[in-house]
C-alpha atoms as a PDB file:
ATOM      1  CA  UNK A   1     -63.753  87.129  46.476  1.00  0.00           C
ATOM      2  CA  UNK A   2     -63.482  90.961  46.684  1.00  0.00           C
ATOM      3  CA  UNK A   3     -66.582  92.943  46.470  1.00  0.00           C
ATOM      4  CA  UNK A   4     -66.412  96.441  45.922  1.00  0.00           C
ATOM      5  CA  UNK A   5     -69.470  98.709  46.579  1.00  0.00           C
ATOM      6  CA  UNK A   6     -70.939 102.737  47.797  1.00  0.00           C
ATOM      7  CA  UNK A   7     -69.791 104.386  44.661  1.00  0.00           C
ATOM      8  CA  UNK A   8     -72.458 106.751  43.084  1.00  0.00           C
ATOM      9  CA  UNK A   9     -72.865 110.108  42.070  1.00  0.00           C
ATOM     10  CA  UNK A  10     -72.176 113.642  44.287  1.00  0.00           C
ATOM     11  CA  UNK A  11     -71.655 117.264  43.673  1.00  0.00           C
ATOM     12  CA  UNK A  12     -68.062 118.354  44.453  1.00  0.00           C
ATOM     13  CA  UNK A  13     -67.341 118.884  48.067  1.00  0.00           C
ATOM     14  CA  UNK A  14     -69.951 116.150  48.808  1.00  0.00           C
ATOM     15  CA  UNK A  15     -68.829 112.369  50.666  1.00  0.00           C
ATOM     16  CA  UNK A  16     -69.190 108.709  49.871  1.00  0.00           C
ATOM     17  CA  UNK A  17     -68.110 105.618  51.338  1.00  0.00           C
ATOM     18  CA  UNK A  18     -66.656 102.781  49.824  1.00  0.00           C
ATOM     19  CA  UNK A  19     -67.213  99.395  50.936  1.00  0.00           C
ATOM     20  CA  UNK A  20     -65.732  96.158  50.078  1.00  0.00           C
ATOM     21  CA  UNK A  21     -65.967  92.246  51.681  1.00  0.00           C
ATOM     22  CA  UNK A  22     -63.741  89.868  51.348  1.00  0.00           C
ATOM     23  CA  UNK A  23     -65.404  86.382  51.187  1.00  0.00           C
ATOM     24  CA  UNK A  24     -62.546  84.462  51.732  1.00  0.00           C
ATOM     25  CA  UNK A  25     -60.404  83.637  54.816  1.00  0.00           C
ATOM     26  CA  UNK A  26     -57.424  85.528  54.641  1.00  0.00           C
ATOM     27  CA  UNK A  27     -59.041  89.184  55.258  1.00  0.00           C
ATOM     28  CA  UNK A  28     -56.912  88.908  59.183  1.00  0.00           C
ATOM     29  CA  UNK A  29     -53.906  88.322  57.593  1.00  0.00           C
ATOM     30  CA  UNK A  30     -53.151  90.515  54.899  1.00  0.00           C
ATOM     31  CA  UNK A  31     -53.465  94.046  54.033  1.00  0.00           C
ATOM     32  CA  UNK A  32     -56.134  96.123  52.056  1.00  0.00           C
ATOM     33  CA  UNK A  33     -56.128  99.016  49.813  1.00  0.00           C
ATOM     34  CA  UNK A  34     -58.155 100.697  47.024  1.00  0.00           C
ATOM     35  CA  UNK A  35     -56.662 101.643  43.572  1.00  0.00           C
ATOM     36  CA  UNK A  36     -58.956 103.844  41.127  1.00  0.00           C
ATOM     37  CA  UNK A  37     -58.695 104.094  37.181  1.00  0.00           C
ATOM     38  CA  UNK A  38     -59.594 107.078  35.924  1.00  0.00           C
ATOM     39  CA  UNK A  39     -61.001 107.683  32.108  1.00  0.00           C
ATOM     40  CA  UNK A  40     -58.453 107.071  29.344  1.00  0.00           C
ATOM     41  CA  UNK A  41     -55.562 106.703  32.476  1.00  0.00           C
ATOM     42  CA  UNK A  42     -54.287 103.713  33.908  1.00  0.00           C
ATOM     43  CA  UNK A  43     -55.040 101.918  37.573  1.00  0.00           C
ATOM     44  CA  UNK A  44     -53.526 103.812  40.486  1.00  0.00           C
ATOM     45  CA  UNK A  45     -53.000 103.057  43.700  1.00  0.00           C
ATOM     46  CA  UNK A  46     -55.008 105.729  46.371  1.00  0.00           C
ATOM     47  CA  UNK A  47     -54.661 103.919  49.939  1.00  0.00           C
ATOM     48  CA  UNK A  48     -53.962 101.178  52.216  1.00  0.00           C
ATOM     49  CA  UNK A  49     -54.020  99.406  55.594  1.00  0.00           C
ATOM     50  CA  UNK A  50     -51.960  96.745  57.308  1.00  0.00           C
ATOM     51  CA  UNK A  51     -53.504  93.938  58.691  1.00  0.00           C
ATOM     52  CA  UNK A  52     -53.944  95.528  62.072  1.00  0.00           C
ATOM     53  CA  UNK A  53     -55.632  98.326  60.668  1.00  0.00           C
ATOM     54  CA  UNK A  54     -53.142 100.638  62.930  1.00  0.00           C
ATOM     55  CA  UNK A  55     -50.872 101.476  59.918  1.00  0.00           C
ATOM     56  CA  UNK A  56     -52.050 103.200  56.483  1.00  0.00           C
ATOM     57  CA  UNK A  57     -50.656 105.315  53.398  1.00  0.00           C
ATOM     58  CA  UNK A  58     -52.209 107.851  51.084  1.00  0.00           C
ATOM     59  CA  UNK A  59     -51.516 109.561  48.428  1.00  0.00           C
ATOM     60  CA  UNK A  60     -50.946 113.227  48.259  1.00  0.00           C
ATOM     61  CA  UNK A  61     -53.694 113.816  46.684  1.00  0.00           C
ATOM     62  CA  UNK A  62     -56.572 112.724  49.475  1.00  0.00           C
ATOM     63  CA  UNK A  63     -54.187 113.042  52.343  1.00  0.00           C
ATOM     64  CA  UNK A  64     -56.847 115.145  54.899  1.00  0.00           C
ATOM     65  CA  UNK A  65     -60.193 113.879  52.414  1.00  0.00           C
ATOM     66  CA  UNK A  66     -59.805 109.936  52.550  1.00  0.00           C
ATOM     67  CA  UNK A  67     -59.797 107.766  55.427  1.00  0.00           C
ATOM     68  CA  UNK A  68     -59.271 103.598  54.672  1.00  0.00           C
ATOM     69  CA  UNK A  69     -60.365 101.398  57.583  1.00  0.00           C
ATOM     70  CA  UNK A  70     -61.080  98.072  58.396  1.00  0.00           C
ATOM     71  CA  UNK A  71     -63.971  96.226  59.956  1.00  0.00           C
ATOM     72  CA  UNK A  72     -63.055  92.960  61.076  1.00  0.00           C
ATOM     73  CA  UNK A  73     -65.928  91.095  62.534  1.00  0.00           C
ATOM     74  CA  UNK A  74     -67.558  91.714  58.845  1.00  0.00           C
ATOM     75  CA  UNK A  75     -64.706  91.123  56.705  1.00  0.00           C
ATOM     76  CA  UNK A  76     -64.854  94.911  55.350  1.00  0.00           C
ATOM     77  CA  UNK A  77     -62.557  98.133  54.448  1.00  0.00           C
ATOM     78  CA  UNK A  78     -64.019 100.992  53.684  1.00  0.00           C
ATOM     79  CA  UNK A  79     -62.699 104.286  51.952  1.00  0.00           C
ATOM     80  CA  UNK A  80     -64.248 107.158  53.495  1.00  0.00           C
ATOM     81  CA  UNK A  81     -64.328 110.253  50.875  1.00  0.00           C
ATOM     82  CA  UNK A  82     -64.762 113.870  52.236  1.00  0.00           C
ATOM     83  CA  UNK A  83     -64.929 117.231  50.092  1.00  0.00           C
ATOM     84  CA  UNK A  84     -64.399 114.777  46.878  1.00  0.00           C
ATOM     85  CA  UNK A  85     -63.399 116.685  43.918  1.00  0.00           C
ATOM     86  CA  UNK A  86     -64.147 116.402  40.124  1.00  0.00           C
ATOM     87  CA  UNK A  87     -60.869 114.711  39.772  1.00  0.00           C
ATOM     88  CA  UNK A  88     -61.595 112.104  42.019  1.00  0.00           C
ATOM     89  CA  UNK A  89     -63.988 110.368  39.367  1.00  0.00           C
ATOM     90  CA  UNK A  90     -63.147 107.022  38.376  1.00  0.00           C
ATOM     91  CA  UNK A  91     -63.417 103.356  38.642  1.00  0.00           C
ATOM     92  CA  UNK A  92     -62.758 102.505  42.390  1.00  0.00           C
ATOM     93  CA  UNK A  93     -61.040  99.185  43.415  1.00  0.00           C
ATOM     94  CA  UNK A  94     -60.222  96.972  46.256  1.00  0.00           C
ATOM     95  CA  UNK A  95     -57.554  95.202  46.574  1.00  0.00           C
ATOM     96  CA  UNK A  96     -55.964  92.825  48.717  1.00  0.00           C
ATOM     97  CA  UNK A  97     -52.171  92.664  49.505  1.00  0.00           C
ATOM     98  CA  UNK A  98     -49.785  89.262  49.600  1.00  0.00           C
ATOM     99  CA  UNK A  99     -48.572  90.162  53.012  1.00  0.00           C
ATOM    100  CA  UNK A 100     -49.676  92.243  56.013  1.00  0.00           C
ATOM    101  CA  UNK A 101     -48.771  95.440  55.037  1.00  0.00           C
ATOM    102  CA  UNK A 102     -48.690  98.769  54.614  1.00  0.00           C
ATOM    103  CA  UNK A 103     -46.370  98.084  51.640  1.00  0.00           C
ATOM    104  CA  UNK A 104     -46.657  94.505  50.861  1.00  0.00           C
ATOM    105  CA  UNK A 105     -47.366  93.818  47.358  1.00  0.00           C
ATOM    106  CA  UNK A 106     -50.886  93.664  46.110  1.00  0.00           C
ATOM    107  CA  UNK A 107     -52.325  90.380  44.582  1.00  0.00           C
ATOM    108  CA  UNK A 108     -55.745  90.194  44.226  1.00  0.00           C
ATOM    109  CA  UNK A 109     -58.545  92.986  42.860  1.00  0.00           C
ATOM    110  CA  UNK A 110     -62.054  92.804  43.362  1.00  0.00           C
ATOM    111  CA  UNK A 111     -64.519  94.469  40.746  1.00  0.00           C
ATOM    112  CA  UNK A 112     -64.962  98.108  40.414  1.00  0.00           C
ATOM    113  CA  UNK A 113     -67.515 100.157  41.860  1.00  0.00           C
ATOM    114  CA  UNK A 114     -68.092 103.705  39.623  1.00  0.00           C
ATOM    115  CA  UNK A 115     -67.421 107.324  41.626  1.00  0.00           C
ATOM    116  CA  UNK A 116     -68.849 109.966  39.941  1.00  0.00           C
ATOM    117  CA  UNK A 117     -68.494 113.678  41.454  1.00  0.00           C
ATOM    118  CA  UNK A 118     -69.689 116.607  39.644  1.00  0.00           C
ATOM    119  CA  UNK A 119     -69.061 120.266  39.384  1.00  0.00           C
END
């Protein structure tokens, strides 16, 4: 139902965008975000968006690099990535919340799509 895809492989202070369609019928309704699982550490959340897109939440970390958004005529978010780092490589995720958001709880994660940034 969630579809996750864009990752690849950049040089540090390079950019990517993450895509991910949701297949079902819900995508109005609830919130988004993207979580990312680093090697040998456990899924963490990175950013999300309320069903209105007007409303989202970072972490510290990509506060000023990432921007999620939301496109709704094709069912998509998207996690922009600016001046990505080294320690941004992981697994990325979507993943749709059981609400509207910012903070509703999330209940459903789409496959992985691999972010790779080099030094």
């Amino acid at each position: 139902q969630l579809q996750a895809y864009g990752g690849g492989l950049v040089q540090a202070g390079g950019s990517l965008r993450l895509s991910c369609s949701e297949s079902g019928r819900t995508f109005w309704i609830n919130g988004m975000g993207w979580f990312r699982q680093a090697p040998g550490k456990e899924r963490s959340f990175v950013a999300a968006v309320d069903s209105s897109g007007r409303s989202t939440r970072y972490i510290d970390s990509v506060k000023g690099r990432f921007t999620i958004s939301r496109e709704y005529n094709k069912n998509t978010v998207y996690l922009q990535m600016n001046s990505l780092k080294p320690e941004d490589t992981a697994v990325y995720y979507c993943a749709q919340m059981d609400g509207s958001g910012p903070n509703s709880p999330f209940k459903f994660w789409g496959q992985g799509t691999q972010v790779t940034v080099s030094s």
